[in-house]
C-alpha atoms as a PDB file:
ATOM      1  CA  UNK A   1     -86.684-166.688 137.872  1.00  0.00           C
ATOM      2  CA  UNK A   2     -83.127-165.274 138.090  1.00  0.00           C
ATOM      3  CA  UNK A   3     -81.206-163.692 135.420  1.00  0.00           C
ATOM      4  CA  UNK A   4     -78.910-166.570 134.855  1.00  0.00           C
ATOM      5  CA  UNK A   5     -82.275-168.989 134.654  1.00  0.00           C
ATOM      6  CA  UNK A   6     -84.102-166.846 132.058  1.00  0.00           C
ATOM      7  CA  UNK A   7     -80.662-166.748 130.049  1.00  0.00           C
ATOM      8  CA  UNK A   8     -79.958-170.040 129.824  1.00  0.00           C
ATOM      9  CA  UNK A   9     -83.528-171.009 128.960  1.00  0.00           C
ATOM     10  CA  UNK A  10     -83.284-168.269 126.073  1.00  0.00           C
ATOM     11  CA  UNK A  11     -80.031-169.802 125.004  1.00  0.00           C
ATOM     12  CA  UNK A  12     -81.344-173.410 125.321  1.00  0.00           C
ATOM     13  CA  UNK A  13     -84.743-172.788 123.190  1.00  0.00           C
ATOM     14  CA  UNK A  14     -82.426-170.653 120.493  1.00  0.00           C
ATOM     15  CA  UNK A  15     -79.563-173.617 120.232  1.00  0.00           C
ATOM     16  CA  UNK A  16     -82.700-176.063 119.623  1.00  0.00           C
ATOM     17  CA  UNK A  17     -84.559-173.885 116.767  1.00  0.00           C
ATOM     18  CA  UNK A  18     -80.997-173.462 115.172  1.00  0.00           C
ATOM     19  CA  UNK A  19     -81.049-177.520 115.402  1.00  0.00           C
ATOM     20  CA  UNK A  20     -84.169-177.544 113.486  1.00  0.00           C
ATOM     21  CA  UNK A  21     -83.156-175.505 111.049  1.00  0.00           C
ATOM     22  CA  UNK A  22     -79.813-176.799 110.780  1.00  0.00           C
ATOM     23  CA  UNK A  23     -81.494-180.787 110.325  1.00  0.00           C
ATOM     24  CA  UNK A  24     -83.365-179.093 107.068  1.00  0.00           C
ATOM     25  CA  UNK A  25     -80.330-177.514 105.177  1.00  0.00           C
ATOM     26  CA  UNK A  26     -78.163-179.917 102.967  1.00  0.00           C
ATOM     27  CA  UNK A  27     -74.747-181.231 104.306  1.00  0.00           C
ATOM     28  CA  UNK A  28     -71.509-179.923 102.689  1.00  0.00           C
ATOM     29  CA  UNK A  29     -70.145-181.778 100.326  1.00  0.00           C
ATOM     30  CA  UNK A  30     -66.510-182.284 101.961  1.00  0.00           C
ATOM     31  CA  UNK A  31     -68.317-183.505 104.916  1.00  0.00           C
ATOM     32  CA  UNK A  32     -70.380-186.152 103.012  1.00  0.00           C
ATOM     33  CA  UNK A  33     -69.831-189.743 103.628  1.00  0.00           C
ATOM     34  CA  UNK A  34     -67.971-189.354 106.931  1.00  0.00           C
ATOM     35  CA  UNK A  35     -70.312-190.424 109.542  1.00  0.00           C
ATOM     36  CA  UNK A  36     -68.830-188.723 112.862  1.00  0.00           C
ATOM     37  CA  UNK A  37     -68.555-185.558 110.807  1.00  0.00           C
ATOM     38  CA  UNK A  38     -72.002-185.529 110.050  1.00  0.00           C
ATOM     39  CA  UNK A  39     -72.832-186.201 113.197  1.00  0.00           C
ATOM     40  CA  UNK A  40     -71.260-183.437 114.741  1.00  0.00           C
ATOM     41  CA  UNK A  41     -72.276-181.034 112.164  1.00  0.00           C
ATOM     42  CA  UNK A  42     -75.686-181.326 112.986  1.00  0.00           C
ATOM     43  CA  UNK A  43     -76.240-182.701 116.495  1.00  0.00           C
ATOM     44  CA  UNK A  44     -73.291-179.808 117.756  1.00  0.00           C
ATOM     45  CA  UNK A  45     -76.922-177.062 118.389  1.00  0.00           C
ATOM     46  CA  UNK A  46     -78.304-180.246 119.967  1.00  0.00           C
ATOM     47  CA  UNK A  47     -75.319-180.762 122.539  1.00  0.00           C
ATOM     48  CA  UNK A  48     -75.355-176.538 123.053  1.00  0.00           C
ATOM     49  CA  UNK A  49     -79.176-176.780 123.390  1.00  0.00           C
ATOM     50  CA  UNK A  50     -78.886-180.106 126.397  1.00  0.00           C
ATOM     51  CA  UNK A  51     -75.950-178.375 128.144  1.00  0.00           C
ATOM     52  CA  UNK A  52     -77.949-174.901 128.539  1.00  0.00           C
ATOM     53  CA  UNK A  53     -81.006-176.932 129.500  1.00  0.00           C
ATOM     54  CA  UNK A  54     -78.990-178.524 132.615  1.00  0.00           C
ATOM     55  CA  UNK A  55     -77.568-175.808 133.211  1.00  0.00           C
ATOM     56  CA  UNK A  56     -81.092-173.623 133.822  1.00  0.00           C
ATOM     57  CA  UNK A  57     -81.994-176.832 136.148  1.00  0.00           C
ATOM     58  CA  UNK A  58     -78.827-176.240 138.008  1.00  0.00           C
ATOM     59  CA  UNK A  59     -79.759-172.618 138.669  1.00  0.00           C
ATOM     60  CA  UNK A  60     -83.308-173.246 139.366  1.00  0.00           C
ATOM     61  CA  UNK A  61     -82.588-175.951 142.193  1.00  0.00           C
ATOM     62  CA  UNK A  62     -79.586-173.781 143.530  1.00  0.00           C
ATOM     63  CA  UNK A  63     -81.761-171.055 144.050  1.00  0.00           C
ATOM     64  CA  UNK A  64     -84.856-173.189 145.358  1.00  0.00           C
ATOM     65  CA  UNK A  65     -82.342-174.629 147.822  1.00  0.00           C
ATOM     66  CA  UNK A  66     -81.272-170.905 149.062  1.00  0.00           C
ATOM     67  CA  UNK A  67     -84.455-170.005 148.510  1.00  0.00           C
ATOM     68  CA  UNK A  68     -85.339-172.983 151.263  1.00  0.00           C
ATOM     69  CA  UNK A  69     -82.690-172.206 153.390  1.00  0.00           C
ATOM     70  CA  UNK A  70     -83.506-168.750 153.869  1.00  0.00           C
ATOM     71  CA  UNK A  71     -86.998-169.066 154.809  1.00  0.00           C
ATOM     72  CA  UNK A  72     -85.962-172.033 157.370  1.00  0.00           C
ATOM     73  CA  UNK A  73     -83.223-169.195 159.252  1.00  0.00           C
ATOM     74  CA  UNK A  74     -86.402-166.822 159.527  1.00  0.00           C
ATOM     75  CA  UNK A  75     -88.270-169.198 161.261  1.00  0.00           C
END
């Protein structure tokens, strides 16, 4: 695994145990009652956490596919 791989898999796992943790603490109180502000105050980490997790499968199949490439010019 590349550097940019083992990154964005660090980033994705953090942005989903700050989720968790964020789903058990109490919404504010000016927030309360408005249901697309709630939403984004706690499913924000989720949307961080799904966007790093593409983007490590973008990485990893970029680098299979040079990866692939490079063993089929040795040949």
């Amino acid at each position: 695994m590349g550097r940019k791989e083992i990154l964005s898999l660090a980033a994705g796992i953090g942005f989903l145990i700050i989720w968790i943790i964020d789903l058990n603490s109490p919404v504010p109180k000016d927030i309360q009652g408005h249901f697309w502000s709630e939403i984004f105050y706690h499913y924000g980490w989720l949307m961080y956490c799904v966007a790093c997790l593409f983007y490590f499968q973008y990485s990893k199949n970029e680098r299979l596919k040079k990866e692939d490439s490079q063993k089929s010019n040795k040949k």
